[in-house]
N, C-alpha and C. Protein backbone atom coordinates (compact mmCIF):
# COMPACT_ATOMS: atom_id res chain seq x y z
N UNK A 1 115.28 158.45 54.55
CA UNK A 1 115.03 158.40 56.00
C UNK A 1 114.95 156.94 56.45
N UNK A 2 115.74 156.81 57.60
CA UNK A 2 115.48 155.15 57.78
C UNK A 2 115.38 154.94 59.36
N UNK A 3 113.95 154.25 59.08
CA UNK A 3 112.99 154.52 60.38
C UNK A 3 113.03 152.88 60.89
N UNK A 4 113.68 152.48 62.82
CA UNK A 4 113.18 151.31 62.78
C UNK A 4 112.70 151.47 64.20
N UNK A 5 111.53 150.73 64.20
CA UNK A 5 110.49 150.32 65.74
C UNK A 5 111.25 149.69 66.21
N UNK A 6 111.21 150.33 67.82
CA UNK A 6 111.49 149.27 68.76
C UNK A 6 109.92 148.50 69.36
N UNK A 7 110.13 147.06 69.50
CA UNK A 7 108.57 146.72 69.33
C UNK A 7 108.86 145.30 70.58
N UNK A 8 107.93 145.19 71.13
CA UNK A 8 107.84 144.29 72.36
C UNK A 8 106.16 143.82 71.82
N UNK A 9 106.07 142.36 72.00
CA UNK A 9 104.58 142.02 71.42
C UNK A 9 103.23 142.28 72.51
N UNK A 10 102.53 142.56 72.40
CA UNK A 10 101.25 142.86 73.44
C UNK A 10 101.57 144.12 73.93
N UNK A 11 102.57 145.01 74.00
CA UNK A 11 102.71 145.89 74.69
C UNK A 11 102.23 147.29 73.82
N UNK A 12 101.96 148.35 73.85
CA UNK A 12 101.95 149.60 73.45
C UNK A 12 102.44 150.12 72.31
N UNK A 13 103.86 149.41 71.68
CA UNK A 13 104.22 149.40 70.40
C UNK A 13 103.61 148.63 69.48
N UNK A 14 102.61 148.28 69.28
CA UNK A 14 101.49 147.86 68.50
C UNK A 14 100.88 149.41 68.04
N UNK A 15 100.82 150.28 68.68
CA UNK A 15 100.47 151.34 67.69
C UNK A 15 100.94 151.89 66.60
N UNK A 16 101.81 152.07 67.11
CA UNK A 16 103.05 153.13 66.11
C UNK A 16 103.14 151.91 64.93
N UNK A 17 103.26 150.43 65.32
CA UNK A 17 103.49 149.33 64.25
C UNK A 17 102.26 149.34 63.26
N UNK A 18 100.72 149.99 63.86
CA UNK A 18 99.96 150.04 62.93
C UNK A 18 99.96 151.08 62.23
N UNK A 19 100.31 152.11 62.77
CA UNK A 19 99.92 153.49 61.97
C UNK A 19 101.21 153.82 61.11
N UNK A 20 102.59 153.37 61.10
CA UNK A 20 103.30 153.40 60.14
C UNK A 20 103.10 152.55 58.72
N UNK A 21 102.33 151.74 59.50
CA UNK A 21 102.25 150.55 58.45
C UNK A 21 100.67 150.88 57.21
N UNK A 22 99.52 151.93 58.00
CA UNK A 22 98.88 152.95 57.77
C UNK A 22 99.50 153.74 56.90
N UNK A 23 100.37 154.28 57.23
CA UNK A 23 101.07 155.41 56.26
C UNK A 23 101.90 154.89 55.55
N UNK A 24 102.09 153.30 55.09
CA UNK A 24 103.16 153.17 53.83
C UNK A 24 104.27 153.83 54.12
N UNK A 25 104.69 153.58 55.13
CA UNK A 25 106.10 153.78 55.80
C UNK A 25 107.19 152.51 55.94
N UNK A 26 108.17 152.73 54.93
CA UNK A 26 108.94 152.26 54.79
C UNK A 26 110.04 151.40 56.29
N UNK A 27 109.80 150.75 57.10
CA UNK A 27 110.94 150.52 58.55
C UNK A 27 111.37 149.32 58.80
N UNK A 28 111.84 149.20 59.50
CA UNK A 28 112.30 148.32 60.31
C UNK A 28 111.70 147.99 61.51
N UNK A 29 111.87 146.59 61.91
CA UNK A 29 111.36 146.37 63.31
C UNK A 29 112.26 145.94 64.33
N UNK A 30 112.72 145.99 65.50
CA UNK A 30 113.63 145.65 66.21
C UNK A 30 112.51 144.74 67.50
N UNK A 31 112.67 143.31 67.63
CA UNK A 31 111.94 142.70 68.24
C UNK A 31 112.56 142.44 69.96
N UNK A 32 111.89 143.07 70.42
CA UNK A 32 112.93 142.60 72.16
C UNK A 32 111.91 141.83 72.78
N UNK A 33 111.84 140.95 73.87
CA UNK A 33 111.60 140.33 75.43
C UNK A 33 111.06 141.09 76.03
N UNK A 34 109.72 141.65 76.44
CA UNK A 34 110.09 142.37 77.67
C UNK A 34 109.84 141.66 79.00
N UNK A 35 109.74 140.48 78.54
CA UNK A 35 109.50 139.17 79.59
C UNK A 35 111.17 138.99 80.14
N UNK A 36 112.29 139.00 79.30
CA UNK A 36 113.37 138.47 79.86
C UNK A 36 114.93 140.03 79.84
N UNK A 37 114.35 141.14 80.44
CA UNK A 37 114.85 141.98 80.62
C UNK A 37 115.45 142.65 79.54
N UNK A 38 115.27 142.26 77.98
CA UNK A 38 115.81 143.14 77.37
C UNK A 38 115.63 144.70 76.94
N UNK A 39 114.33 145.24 78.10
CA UNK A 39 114.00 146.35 77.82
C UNK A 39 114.80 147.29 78.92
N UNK A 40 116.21 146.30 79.67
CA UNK A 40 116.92 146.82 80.59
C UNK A 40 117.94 146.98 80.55
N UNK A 41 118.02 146.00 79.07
CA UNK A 41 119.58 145.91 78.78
C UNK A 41 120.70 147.32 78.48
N UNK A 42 122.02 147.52 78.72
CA UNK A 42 122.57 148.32 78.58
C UNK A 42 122.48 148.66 77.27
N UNK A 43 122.20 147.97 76.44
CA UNK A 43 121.76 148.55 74.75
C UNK A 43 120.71 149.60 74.52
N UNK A 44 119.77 148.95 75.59
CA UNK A 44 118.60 149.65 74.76
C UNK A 44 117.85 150.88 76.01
N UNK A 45 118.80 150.80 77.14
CA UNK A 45 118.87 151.40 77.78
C UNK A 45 119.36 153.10 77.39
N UNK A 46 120.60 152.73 76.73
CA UNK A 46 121.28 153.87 75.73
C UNK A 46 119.91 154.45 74.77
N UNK A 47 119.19 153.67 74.27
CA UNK A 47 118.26 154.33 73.52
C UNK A 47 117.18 155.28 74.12
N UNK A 48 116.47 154.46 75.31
CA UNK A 48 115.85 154.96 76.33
C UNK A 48 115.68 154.56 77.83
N UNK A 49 116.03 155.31 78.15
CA UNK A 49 116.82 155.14 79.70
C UNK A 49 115.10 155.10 80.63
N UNK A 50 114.23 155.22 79.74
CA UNK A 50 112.89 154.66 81.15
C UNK A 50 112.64 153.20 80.52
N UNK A 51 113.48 152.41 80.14
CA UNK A 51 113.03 151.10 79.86
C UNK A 51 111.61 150.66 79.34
N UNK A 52 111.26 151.68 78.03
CA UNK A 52 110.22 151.21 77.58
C UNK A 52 110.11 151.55 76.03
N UNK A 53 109.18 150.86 75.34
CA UNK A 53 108.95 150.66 74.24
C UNK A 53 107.21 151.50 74.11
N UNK A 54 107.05 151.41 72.80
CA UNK A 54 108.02 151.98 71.62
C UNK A 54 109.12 152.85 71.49
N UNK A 55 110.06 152.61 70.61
CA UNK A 55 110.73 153.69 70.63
C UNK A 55 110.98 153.58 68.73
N UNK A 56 110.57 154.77 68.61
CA UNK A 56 111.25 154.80 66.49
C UNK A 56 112.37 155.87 66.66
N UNK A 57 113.45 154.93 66.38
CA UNK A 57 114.64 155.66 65.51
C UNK A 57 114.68 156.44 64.45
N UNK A 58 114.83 157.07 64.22
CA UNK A 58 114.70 158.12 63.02
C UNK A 58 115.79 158.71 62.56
N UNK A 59 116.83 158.25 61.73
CA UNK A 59 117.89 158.24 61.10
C UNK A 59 118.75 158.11 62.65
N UNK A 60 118.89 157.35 63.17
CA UNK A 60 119.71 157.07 64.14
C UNK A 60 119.28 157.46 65.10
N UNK A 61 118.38 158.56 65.36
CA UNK A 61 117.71 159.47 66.72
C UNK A 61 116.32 159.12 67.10
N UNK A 62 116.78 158.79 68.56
CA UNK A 62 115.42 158.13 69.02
C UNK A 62 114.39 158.89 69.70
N UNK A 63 112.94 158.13 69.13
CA UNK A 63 111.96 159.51 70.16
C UNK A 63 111.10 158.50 70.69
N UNK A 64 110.78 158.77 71.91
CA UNK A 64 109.85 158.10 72.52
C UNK A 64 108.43 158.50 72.94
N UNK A 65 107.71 157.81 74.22
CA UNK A 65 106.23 158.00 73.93
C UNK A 65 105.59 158.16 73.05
N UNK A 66 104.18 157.17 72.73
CA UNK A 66 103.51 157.31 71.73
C UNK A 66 102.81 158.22 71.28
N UNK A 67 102.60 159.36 72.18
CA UNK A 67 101.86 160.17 71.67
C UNK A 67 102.63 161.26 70.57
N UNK A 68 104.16 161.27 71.30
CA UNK A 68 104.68 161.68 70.38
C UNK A 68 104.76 161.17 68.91
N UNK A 69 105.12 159.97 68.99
CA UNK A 69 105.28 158.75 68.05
C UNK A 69 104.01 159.41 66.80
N UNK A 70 102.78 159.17 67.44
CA UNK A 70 101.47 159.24 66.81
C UNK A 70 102.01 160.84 66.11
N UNK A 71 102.24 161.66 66.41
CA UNK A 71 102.27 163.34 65.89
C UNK A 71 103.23 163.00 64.86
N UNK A 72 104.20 162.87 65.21
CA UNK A 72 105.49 162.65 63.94
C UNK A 72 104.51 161.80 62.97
N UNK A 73 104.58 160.69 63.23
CA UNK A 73 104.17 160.24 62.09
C UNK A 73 102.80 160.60 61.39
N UNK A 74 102.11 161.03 61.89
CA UNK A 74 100.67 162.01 60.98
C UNK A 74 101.74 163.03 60.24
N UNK A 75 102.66 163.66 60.95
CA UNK A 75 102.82 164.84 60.26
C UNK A 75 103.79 164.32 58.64
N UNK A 76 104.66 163.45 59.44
CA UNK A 76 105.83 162.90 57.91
C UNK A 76 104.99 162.34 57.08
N UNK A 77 104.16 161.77 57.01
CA UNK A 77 103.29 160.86 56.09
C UNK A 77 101.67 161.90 56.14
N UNK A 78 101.37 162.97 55.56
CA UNK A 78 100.54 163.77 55.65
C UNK A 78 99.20 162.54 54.87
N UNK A 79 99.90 162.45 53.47
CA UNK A 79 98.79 161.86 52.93
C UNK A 79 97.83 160.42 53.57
N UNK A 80 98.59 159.93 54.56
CA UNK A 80 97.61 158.69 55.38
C UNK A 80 96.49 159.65 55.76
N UNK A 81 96.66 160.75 56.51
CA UNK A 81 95.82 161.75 57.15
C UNK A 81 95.49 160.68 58.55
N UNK A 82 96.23 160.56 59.02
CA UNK A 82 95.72 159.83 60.55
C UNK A 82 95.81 161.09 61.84
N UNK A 83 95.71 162.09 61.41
CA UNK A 83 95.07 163.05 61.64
C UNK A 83 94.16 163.97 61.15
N UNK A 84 93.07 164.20 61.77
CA UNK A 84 92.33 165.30 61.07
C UNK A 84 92.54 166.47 60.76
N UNK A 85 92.21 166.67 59.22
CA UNK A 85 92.51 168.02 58.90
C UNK A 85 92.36 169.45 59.36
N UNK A 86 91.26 169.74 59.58
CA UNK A 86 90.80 170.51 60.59
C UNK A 86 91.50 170.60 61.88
N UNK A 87 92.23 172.11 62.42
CA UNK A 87 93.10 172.41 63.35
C UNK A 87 92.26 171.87 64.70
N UNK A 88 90.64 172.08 64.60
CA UNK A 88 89.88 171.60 65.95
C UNK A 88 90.09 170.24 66.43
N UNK A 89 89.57 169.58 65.49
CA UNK A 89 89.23 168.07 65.32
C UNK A 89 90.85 167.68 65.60
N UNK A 90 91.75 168.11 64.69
CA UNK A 90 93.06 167.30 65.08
C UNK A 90 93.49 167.69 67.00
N UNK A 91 93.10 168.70 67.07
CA UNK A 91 93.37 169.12 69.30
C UNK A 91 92.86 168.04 69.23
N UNK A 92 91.73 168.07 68.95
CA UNK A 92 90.49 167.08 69.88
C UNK A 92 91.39 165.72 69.74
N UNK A 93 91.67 164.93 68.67
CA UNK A 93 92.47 163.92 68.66
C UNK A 93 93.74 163.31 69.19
N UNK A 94 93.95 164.36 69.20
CA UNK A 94 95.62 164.43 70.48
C UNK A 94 95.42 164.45 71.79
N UNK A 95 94.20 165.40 71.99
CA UNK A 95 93.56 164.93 73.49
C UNK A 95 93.13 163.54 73.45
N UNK A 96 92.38 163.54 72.70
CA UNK A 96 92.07 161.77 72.95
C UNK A 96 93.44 160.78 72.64
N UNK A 97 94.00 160.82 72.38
CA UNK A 97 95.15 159.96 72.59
C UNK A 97 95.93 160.25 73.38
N UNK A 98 96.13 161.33 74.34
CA UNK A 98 96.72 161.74 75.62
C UNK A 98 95.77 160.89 77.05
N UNK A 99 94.49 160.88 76.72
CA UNK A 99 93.45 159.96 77.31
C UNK A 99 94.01 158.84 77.47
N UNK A 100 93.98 158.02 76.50
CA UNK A 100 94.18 156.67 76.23
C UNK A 100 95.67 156.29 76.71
N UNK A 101 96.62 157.47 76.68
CA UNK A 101 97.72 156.77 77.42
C UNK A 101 98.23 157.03 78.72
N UNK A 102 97.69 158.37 79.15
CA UNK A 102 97.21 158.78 80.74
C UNK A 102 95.93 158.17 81.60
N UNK A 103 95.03 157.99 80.73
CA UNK A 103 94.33 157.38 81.56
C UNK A 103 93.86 155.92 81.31
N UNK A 104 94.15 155.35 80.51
CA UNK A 104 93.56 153.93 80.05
C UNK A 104 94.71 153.22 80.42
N UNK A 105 95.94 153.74 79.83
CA UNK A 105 96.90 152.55 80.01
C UNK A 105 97.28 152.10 81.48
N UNK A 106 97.43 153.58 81.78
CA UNK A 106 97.99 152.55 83.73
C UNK A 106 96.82 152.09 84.19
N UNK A 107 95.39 152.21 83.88
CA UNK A 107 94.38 151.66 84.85
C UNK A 107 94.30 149.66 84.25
N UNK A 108 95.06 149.92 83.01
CA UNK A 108 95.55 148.42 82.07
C UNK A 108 96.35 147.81 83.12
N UNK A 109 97.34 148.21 83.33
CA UNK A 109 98.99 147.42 83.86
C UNK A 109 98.86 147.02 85.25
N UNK A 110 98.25 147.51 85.76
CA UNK A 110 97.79 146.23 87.06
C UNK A 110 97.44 145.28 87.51
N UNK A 111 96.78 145.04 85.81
CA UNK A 111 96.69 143.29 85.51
C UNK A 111 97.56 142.66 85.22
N UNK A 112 98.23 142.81 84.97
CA UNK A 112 99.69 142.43 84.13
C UNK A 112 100.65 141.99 85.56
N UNK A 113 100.69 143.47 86.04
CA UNK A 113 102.04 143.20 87.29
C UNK A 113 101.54 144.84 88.53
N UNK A 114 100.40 143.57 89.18
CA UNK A 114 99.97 144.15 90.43
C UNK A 114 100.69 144.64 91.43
N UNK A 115 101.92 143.77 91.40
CA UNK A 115 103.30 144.27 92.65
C UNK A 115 103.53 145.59 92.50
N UNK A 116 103.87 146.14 91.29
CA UNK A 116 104.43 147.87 90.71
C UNK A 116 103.54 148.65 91.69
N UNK A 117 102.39 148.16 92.44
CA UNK A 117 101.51 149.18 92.53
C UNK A 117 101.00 148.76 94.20
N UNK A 118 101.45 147.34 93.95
CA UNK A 118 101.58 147.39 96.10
C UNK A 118 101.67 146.03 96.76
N UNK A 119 103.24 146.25 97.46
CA UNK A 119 103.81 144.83 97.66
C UNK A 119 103.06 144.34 98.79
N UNK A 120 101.99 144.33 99.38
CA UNK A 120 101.63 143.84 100.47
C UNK A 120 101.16 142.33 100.00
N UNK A 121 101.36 141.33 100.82
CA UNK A 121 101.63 140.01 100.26
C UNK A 121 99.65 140.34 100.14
N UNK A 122 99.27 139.05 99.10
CA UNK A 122 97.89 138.75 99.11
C UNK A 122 97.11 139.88 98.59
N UNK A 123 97.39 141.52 98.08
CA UNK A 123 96.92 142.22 97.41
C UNK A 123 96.77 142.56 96.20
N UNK A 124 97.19 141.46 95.64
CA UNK A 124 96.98 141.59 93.68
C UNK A 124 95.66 141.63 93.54
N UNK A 125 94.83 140.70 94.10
CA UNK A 125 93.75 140.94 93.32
C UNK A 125 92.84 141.92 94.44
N UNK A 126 92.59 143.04 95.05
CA UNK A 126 92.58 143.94 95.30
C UNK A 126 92.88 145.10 94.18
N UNK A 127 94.18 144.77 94.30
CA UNK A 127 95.13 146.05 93.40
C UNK A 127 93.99 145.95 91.72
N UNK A 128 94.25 144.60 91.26
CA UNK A 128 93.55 144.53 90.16
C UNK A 128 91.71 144.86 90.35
N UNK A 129 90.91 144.91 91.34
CA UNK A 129 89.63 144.83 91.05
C UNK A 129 89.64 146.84 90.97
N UNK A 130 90.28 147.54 92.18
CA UNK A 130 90.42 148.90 92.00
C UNK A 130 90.48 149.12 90.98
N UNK A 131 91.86 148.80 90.16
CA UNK A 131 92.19 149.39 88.90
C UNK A 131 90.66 149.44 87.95
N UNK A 132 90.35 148.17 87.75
CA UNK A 132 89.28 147.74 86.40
C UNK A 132 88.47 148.62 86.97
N UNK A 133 87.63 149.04 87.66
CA UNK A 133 86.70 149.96 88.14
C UNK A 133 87.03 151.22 87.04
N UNK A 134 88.16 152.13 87.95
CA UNK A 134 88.56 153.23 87.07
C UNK A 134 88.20 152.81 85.30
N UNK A 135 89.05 151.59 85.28
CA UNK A 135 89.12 151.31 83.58
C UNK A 135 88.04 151.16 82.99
N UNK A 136 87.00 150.84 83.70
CA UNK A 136 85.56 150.40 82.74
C UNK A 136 85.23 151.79 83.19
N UNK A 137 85.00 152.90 84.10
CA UNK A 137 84.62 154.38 84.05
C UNK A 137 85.64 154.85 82.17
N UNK A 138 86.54 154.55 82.43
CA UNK A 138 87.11 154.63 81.08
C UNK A 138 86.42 154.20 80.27
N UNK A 139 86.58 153.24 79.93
CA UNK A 139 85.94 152.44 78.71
C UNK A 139 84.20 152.91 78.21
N UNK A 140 83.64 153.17 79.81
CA UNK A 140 82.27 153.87 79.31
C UNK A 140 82.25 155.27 78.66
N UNK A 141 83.39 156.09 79.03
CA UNK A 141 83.75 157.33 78.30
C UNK A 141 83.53 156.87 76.74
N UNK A 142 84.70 155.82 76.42
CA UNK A 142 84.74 156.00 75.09
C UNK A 142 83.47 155.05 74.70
N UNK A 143 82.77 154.24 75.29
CA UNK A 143 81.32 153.62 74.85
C UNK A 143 80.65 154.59 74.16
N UNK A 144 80.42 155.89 74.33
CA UNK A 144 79.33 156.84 74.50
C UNK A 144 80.13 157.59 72.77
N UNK A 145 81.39 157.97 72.67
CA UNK A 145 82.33 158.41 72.22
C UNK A 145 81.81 157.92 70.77
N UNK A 146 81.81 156.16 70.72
CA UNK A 146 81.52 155.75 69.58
C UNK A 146 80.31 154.99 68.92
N UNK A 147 79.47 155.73 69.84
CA UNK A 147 77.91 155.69 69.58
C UNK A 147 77.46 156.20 68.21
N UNK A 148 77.27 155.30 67.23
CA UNK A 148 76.85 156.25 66.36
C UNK A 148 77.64 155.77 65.15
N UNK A 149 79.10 155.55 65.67
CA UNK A 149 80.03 155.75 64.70
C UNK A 149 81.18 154.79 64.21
N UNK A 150 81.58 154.59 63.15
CA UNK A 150 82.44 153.46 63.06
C UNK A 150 83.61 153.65 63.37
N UNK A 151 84.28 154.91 63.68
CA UNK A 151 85.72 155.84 64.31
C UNK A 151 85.46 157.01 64.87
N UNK A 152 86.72 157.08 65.56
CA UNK A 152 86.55 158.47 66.13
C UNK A 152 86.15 159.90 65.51
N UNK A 153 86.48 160.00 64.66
CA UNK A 153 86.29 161.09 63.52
C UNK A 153 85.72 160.10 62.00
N UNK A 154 85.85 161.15 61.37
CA UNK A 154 84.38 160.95 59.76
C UNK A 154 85.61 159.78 59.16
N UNK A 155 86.79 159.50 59.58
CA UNK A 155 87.61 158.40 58.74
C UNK A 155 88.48 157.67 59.93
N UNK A 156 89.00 156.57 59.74
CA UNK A 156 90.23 156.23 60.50
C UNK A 156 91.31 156.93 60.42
N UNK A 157 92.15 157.38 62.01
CA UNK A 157 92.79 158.01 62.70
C UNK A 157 93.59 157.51 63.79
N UNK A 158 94.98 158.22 63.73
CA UNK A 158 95.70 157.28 64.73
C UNK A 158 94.97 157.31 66.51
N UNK A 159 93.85 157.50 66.53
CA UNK A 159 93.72 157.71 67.69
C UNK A 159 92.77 156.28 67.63
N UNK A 160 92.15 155.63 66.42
CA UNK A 160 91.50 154.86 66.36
C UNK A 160 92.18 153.39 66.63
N UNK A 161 93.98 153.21 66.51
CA UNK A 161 94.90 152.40 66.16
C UNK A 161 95.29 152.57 67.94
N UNK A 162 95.52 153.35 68.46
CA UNK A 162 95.65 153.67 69.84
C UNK A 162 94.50 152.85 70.90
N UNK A 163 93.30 153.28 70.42
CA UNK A 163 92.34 152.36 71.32
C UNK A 163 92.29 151.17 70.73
N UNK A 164 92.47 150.40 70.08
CA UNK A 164 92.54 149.04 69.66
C UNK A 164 93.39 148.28 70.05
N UNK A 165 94.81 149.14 70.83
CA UNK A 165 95.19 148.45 71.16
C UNK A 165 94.99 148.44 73.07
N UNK A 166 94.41 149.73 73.42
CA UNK A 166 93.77 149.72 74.71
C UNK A 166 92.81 148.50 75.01
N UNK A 167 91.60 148.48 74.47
CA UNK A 167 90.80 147.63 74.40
C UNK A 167 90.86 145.60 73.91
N UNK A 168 92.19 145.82 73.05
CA UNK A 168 92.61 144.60 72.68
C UNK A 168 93.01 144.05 74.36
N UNK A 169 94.36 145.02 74.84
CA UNK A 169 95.00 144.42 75.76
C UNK A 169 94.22 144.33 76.81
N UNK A 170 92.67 144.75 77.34
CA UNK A 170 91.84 144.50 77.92
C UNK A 170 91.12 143.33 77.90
N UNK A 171 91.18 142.88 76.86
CA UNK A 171 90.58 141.28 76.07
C UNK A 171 91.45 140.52 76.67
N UNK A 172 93.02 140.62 76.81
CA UNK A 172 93.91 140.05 76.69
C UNK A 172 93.91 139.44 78.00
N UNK A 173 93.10 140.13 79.10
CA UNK A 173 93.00 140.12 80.58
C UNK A 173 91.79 138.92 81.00
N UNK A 174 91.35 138.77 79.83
CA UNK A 174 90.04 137.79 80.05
C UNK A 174 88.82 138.70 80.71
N UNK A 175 88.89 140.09 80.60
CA UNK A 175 87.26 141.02 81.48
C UNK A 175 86.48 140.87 80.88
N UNK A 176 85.29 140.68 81.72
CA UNK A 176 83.89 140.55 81.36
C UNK A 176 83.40 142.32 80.55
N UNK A 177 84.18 142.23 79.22
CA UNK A 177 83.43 143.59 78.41
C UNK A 177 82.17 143.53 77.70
N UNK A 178 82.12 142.60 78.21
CA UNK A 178 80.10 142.43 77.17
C UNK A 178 79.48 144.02 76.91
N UNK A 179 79.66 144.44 78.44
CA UNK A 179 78.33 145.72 78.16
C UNK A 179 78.76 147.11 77.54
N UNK A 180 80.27 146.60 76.60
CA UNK A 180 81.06 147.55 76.10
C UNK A 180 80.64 147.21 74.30
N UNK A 181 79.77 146.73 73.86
CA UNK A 181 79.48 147.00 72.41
C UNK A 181 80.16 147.42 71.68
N UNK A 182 80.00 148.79 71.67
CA UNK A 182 80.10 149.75 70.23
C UNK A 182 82.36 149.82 70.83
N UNK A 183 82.87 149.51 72.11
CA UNK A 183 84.21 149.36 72.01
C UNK A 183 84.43 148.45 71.32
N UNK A 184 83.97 146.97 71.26
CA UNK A 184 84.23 145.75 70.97
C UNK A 184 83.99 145.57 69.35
N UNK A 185 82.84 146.41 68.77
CA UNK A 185 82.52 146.38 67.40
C UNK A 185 83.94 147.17 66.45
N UNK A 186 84.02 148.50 67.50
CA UNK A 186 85.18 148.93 67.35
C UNK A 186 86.34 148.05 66.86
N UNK A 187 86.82 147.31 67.63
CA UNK A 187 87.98 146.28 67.87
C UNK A 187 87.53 145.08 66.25
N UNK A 188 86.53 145.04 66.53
CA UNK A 188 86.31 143.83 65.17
C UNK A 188 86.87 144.85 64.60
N UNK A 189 85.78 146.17 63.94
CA UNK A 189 86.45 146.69 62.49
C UNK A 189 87.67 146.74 62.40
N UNK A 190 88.87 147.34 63.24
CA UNK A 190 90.14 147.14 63.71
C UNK A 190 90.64 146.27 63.10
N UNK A 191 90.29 144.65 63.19
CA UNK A 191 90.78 143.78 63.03
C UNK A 191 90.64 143.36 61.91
N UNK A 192 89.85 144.20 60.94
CA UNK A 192 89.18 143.78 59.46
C UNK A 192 90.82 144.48 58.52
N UNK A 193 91.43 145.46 59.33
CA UNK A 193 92.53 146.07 58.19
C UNK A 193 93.87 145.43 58.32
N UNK A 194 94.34 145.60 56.98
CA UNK A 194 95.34 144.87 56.62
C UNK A 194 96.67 145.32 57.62
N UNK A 195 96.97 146.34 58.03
CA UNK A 195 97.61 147.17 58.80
C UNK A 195 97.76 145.97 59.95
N UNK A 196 96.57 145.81 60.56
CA UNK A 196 96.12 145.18 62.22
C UNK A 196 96.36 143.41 61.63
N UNK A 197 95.98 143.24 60.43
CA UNK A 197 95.94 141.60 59.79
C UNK A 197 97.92 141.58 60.10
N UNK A 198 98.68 142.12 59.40
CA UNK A 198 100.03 142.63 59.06
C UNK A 198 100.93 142.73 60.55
N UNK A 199 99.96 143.12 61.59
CA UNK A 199 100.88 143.39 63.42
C UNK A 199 100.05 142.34 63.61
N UNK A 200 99.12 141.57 63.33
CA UNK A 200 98.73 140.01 64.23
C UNK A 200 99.72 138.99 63.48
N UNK A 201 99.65 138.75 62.70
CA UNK A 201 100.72 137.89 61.97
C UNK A 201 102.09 138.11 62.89
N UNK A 202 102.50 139.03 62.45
CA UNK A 202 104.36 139.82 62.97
C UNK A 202 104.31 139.23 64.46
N UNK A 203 103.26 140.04 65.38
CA UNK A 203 103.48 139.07 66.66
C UNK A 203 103.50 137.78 66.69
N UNK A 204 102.49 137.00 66.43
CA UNK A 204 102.36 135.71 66.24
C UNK A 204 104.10 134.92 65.85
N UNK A 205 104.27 135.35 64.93
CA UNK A 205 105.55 134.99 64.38
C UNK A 205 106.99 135.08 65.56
N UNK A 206 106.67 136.45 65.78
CA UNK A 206 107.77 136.90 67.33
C UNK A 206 107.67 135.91 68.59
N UNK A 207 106.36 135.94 68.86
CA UNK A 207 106.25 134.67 70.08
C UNK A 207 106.64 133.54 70.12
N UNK A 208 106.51 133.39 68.74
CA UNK A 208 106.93 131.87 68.74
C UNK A 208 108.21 131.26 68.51
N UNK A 209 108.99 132.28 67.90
CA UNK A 209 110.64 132.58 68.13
C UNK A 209 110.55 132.52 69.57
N UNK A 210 110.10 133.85 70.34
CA UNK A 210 110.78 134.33 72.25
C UNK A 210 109.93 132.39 72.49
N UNK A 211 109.25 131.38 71.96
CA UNK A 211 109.23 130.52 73.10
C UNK A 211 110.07 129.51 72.32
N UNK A 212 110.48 129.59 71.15
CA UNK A 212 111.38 128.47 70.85
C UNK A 212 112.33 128.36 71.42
N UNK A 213 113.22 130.25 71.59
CA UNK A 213 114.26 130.75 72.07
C UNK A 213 114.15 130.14 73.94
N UNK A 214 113.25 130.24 74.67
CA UNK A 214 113.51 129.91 75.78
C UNK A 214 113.91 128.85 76.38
């Protein structure tokens, strides 16, 4: 089987890059821009026509969204177990990663690019203070979530690789998360595995190609 990521750095394909890499999955990485339109290009357009990343190829056939992403790969690579065994616990986990990309991520991307969401001249930071509201009602969801606990469930789970990178790209924004703890302790342990050591390196490395390249 020959599996390769489509991967853009800071963006959302940081999951799937950890949890394959979790499951001793053999791939490839395909590195694009999404700063200089190559997530528009007629290439990769052919792959996925909503201009976004991740996308894993899978013997030539591409599937997108991560949540899908996250299911396939628990299921091909059983023994990582980045799903829980238990038929309950694994719902429960798919809901929570349906969370995190319905509701965490767009209340994310308004920091990024406030226009998508309302061209009136002088309303970015408007657009952005709304959003973070919703997002920290988020973020206190999962505060409460990981009270107690060092993951979402009794082991690490792709739903745990999913919010790390929610909460990373929240860091990434410069927000005042102080009164988010047990997210942020979260994010350290995160950052303790070789998986997350393995996608900080890889980006690092990518950026500095996309700024040599510019």
């Amino acid at each position: 089987m020959k599996l390769t990521l489509c991967y853009a750095p800071q963006t959302c394909a940081t999951v799937p890059f950890i949890t394959l890499t979790e499951a001793g999955a053999d791939f490839d990485v395909s590195n694009l821009n999404s700063r200089t339109g190559q997530l528009r290009s007629p290439e990769f357009l052919r792959l996925n026509p909503k201009h976004k990343v991740p996308v894993l190829i899978i013997d030539g056939e591409a599937l997108t969204e991560n949540l899908a992403l996250q299911v396939w790969i628990a299921r091909h690579f059983p023994a990582a177990t980045l799903l829980p065994a238990d038929p309950v616990l694994e719902i429960r986990a798919i809901s929570l990663m349906s969370f995190f990309g319905s509701g965490i991520h767009p209340h994310l991307t308004p920091n990024a690019r406030p226009e998508n969401y309302c061209d009136l001249p002088g309303s970015a930071e408007s657009v952005k203070r709304v959003s973070n509201k919703l997002l920290f009602e988020d973020f206190a969801v999962v505060e409460d979530l990981l009270a107690g606990r060092e993951w979402f469930f009794d082991h690490f789970t792709a739903p745990d690789a999913y919010f790390f990178w929610c909460f990373r790209r929240a860091i990434s924004f410069k927000l005042d998360l102080s009164q988010f703890k047990n997210c942020h302790a979260h994010w350290e342990r995160m950052r303790q595995r070789p998986s997350v050591q393995k996608l900080e390196a890889h980006e690092k490395q990518v950026m500095a190609e996309f700024a040599k390249a510019a």
